[in-house]
Protein backbone atom coordinates (compact mmCIF):
# COMPACT_ATOMS: atom_id res chain seq x y z
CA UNK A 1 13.38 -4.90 15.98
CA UNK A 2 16.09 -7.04 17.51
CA UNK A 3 14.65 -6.31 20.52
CA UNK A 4 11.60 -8.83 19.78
CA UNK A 5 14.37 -11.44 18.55
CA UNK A 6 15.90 -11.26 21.51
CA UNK A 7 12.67 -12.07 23.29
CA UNK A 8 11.98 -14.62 21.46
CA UNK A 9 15.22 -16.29 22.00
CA UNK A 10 15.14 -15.85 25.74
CA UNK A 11 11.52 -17.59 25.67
CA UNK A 12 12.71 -20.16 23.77
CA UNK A 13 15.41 -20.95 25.95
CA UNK A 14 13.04 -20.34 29.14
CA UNK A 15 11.02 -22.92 27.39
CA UNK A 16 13.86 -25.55 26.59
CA UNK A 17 14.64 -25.38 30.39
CA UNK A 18 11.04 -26.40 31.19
CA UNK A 19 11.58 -28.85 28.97
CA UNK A 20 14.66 -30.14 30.64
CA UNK A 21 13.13 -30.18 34.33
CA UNK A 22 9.91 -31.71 33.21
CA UNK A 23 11.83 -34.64 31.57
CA UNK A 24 13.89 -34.58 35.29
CA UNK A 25 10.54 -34.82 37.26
CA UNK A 26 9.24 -37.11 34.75
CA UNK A 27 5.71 -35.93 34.00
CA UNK A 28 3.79 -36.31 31.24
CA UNK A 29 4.70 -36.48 28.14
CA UNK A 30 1.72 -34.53 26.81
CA UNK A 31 3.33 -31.60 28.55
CA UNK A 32 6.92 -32.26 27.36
CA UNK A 33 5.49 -32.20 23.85
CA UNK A 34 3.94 -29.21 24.19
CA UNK A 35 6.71 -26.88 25.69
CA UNK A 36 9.17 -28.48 23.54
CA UNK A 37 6.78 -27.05 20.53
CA UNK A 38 6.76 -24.05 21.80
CA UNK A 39 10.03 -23.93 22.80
CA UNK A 40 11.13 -24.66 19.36
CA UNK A 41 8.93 -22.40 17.45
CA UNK A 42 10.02 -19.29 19.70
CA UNK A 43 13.94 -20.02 19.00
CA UNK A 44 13.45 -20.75 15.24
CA UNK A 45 11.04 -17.56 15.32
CA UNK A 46 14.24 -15.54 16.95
CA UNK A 47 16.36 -16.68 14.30
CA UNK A 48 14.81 -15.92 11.59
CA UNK A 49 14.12 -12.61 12.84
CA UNK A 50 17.36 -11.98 13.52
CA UNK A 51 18.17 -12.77 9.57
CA UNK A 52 21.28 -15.38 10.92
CA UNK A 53 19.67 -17.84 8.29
CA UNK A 54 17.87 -15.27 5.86
């Protein structure tokens, strides 16, 4: 299954860019909120599965 913590990982980081360019453009920060939420829950989510803190 590191396959799926892989994925995860590469979301998150996807994510994290978004994150990045939206705080760049400067839009709202409803919307930086949110992807940096979900940015964060996919990397700690790839983590764990990948057992580097379990």
């Amino acid at each position: 299954m590191n396959g799926l913590s892989i994925l995860l990982l590469f979301v998150g980081l996807f994510l994290l860019g978004g994150v990045i360019s939206f705080v760049k453009q400067g839009q709202s920060k409803n919307v930086i909120a949110v992807l940096a939420v979900g940015s964060a829950m996919a990397l700690a989510a790839g983590i764990l599965r990948l057992g580097v803190w379990g």
